[in-house]
Protein backbone atom coordinates (compact mmCIF):
# COMPACT_ATOMS: atom_id res chain seq x y z
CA UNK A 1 -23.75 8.93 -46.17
CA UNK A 2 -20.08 8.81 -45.92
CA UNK A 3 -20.05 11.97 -43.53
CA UNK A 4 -22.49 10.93 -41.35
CA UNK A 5 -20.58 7.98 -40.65
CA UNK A 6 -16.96 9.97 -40.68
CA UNK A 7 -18.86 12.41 -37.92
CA UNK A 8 -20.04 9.46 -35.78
CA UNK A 9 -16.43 7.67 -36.03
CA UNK A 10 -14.41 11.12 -34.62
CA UNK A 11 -17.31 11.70 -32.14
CA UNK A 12 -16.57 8.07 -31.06
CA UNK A 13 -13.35 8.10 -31.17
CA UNK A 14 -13.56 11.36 -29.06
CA UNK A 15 -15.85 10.22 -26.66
CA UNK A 16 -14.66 6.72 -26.24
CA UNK A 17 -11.31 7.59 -24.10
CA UNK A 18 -13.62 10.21 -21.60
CA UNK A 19 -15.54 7.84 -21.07
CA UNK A 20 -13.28 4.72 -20.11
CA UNK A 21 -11.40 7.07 -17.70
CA UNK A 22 -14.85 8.06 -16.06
CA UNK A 23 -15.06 4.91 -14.90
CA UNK A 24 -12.96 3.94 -11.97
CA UNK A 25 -13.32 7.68 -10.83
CA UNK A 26 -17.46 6.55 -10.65
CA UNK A 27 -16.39 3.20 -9.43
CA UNK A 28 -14.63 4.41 -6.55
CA UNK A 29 -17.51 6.63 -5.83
CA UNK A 30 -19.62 4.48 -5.37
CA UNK A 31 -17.47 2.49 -3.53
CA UNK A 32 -16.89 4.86 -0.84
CA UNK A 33 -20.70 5.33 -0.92
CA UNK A 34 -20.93 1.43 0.32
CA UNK A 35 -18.31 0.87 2.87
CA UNK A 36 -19.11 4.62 4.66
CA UNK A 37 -22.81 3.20 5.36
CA UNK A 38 -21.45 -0.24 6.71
CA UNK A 39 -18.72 1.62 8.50
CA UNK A 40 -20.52 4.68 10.03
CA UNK A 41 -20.24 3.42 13.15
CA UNK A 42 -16.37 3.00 13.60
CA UNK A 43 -13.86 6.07 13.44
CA UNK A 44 -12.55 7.18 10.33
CA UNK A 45 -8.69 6.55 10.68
CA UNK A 46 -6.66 9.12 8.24
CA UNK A 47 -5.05 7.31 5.23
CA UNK A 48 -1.80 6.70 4.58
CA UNK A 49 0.27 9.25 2.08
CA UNK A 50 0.11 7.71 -1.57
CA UNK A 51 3.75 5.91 -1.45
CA UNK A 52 3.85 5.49 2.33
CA UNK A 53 5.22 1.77 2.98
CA UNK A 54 7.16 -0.27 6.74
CA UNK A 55 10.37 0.09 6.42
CA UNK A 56 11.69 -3.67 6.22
CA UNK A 57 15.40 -4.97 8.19
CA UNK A 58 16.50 -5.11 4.18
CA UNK A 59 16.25 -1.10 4.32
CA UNK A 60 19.14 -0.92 7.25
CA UNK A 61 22.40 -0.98 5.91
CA UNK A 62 24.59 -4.04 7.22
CA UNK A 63 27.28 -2.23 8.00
CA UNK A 64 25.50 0.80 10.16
CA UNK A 65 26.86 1.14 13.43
CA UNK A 66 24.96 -0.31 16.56
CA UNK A 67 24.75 1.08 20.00
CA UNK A 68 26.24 -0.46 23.19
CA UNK A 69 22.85 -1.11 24.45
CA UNK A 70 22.07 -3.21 21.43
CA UNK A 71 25.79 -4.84 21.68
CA UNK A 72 24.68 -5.41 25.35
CA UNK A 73 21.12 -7.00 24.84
CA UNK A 74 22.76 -9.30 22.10
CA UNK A 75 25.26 -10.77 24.75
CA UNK A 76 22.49 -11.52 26.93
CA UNK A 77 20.05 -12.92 24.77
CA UNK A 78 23.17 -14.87 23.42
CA UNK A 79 24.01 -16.32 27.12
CA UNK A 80 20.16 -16.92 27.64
CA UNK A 81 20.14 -18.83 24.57
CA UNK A 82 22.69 -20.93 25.74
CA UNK A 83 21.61 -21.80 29.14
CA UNK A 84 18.07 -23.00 27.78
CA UNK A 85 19.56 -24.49 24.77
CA UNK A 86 17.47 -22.39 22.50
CA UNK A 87 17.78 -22.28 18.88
CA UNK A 88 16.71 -19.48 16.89
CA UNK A 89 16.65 -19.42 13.08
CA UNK A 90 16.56 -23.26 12.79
């Protein structure tokens, strides 16, 4: 009696882990499965590469160098500020 029971706790324990990581790859099977049949009639846009995120203005170094343009657009949105007494970052 003890065997039978020893051979149904391995084949459990075997079993048990290939089964729990079936499931999200079924899950997102089925899934896909849904959302192509409500979506069949819009374009499939590619997907983004797995890591793939917007660069934020916390990625730019402070200290990197700016152009004159930039330099040149600051001044005037600087003097434009001033004549209609906007204030930005209030």
């Amino acid at each position: 009696m003890f065997a039978k029971r020893d051979v149904a706790v391995r084949l459990a324990a075997f079993l048990l882990p290939a089964l729990l990581s079936a499931l999200p790859a079924l899950a997102e099977g089925d899934r896909e499965s849904q959302s192509s049949s409500a979506a069949s009639e819009q374009p499939k846009l590619p997907r983004a590469p797995i890591g793939h995120r917007q660069p934020t203005a916390a990625d730019i170094p402070k200290d990197s160098p700016r152009d004159a343009a930039a330099e040149a657009n600051d001044k005037r949105e600087r003097e434009l500020d001033a004549k209609l007494r906007i204030c930005r970052g209030c």
